[in-house]
Protein backbone atom coordinates (compact mmCIF):
# COMPACT_ATOMS: atom_id res chain seq x y z
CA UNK A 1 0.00 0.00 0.00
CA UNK A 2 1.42 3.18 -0.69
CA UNK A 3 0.17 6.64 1.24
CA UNK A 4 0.89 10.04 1.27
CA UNK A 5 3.25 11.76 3.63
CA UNK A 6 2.36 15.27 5.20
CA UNK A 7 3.55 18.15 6.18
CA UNK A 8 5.86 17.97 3.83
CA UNK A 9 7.10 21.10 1.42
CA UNK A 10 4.97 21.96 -1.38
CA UNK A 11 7.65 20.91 -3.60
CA UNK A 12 8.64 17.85 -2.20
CA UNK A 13 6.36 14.46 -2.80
CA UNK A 14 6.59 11.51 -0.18
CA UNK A 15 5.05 8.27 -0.16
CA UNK A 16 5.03 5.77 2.61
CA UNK A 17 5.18 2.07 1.33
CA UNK A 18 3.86 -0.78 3.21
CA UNK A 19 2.54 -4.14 2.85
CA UNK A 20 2.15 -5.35 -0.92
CA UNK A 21 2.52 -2.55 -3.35
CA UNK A 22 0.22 -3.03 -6.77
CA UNK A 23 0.37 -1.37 -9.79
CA UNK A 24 -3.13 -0.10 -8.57
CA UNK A 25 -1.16 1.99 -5.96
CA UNK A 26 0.95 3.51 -8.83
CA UNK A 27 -1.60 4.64 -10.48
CA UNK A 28 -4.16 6.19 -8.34
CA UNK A 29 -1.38 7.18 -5.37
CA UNK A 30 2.02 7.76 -6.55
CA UNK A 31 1.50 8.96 -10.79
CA UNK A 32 -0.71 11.49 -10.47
CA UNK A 33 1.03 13.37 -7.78
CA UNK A 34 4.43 12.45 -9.52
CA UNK A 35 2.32 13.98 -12.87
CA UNK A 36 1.18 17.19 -11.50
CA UNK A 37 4.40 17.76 -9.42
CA UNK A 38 6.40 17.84 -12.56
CA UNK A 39 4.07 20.02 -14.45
CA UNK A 40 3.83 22.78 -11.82
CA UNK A 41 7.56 23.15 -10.48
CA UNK A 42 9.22 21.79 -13.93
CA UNK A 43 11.45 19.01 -11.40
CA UNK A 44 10.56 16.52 -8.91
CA UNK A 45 12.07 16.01 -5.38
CA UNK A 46 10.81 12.33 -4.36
CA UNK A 47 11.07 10.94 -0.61
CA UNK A 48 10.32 7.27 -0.21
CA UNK A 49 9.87 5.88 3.26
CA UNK A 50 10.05 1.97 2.30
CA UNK A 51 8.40 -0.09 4.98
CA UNK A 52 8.26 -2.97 2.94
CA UNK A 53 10.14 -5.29 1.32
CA UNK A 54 10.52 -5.02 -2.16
CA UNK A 55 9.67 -8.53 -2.70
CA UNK A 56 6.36 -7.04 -2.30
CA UNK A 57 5.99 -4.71 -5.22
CA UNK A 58 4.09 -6.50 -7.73
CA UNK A 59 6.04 -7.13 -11.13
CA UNK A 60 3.23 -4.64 -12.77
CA UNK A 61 4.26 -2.07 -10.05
CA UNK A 62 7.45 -2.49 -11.43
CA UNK A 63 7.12 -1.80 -14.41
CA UNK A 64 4.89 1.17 -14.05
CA UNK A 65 7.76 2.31 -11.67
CA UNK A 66 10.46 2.26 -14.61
CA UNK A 67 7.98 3.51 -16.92
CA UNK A 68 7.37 6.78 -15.02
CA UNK A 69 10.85 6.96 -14.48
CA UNK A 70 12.12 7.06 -17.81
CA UNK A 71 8.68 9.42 -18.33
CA UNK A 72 10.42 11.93 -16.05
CA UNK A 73 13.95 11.27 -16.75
CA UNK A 74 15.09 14.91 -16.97
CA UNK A 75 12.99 16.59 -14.29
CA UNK A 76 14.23 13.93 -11.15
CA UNK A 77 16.16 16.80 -8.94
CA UNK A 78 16.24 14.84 -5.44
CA UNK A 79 15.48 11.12 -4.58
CA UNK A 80 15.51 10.22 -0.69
CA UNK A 81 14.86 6.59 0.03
CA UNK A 82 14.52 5.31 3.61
CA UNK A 83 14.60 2.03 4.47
CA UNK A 84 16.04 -0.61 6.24
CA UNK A 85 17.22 -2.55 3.42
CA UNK A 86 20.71 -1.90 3.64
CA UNK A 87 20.88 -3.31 -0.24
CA UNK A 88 18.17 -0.49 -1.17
CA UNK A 89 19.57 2.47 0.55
CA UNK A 90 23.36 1.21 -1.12
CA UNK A 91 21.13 1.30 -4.58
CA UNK A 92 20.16 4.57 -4.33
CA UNK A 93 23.42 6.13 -3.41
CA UNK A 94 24.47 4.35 -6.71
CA UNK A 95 21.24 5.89 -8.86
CA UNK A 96 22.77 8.98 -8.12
CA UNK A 97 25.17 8.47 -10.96
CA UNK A 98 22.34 7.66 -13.66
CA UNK A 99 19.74 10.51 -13.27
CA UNK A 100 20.27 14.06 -13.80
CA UNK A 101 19.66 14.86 -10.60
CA UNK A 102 20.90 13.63 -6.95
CA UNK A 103 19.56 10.48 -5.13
CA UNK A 104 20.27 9.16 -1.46
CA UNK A 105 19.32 6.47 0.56
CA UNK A 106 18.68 6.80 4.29
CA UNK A 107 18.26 4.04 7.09
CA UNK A 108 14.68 4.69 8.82
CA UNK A 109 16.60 6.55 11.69
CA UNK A 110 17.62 9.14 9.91
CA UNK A 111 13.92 9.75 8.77
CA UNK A 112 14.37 13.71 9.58
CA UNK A 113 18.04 14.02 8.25
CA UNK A 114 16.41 12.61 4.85
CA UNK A 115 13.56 15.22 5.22
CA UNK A 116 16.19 18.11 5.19
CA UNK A 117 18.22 16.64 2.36
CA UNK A 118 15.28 16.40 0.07
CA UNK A 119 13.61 19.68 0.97
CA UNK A 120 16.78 21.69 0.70
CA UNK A 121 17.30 24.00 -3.07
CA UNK A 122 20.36 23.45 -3.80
């Protein structure tokens, strides 16, 4: 299940993950906020708190995941992912080198550090 976070910046989307993530949560929670956030500020600053294992995205959440990716390739400006999937967060420091933008992982300690990182303009 995916959800929104608040209290959040106006230019910054989050999504908790939980549980079993379907391609039905991609497209009516994650998309269209992804959609609209990229048409009003032009670039998209991302935080994902993953509380799930991502054994539990379906394979059609997958692949609407890398779809919308590559959809947004040039307007990615931040991704924070935190987890405790030491394999994810190591991932993520390592996307960092194949998006235009800058991506980090975080373990689900540093839930506030990750917060500042993503929110921040430079």
């Amino acid at each position: 299940m995916l959800q929104y976070i608040n209290d959040l910046p106006a230019d910054v989307l989050g999504i908790h993950a939980i549980g079993e993530v379907t391609k039905q949560d991609m497209d009516t929670v994650l998309l269209p906020r992804l959609d609209e956030l990229a048409k009003t500020n032009g670039d998209i600053k991302y935080l994902l708190v993953l509380e799930t294992d991502i054994s539990n995205f379906s394979l059609a959440a997958w692949w609407s995941d890398l779809v919308t990716g590559l959809k947004h390739f040039t307007e990615w400006k931040r991704i924070a992912v935190v987890t405790d999937q030491k394999g994810v967060e190591w991932f993520t420091d390592m996307f960092t080198h194949f998006i235009p933008g800058k991506a980090k992982g975080f373990n689900l300690g540093e839930l506030d550090e990750a917060v500042r990182w993503i929110s921040a303009n430079n």
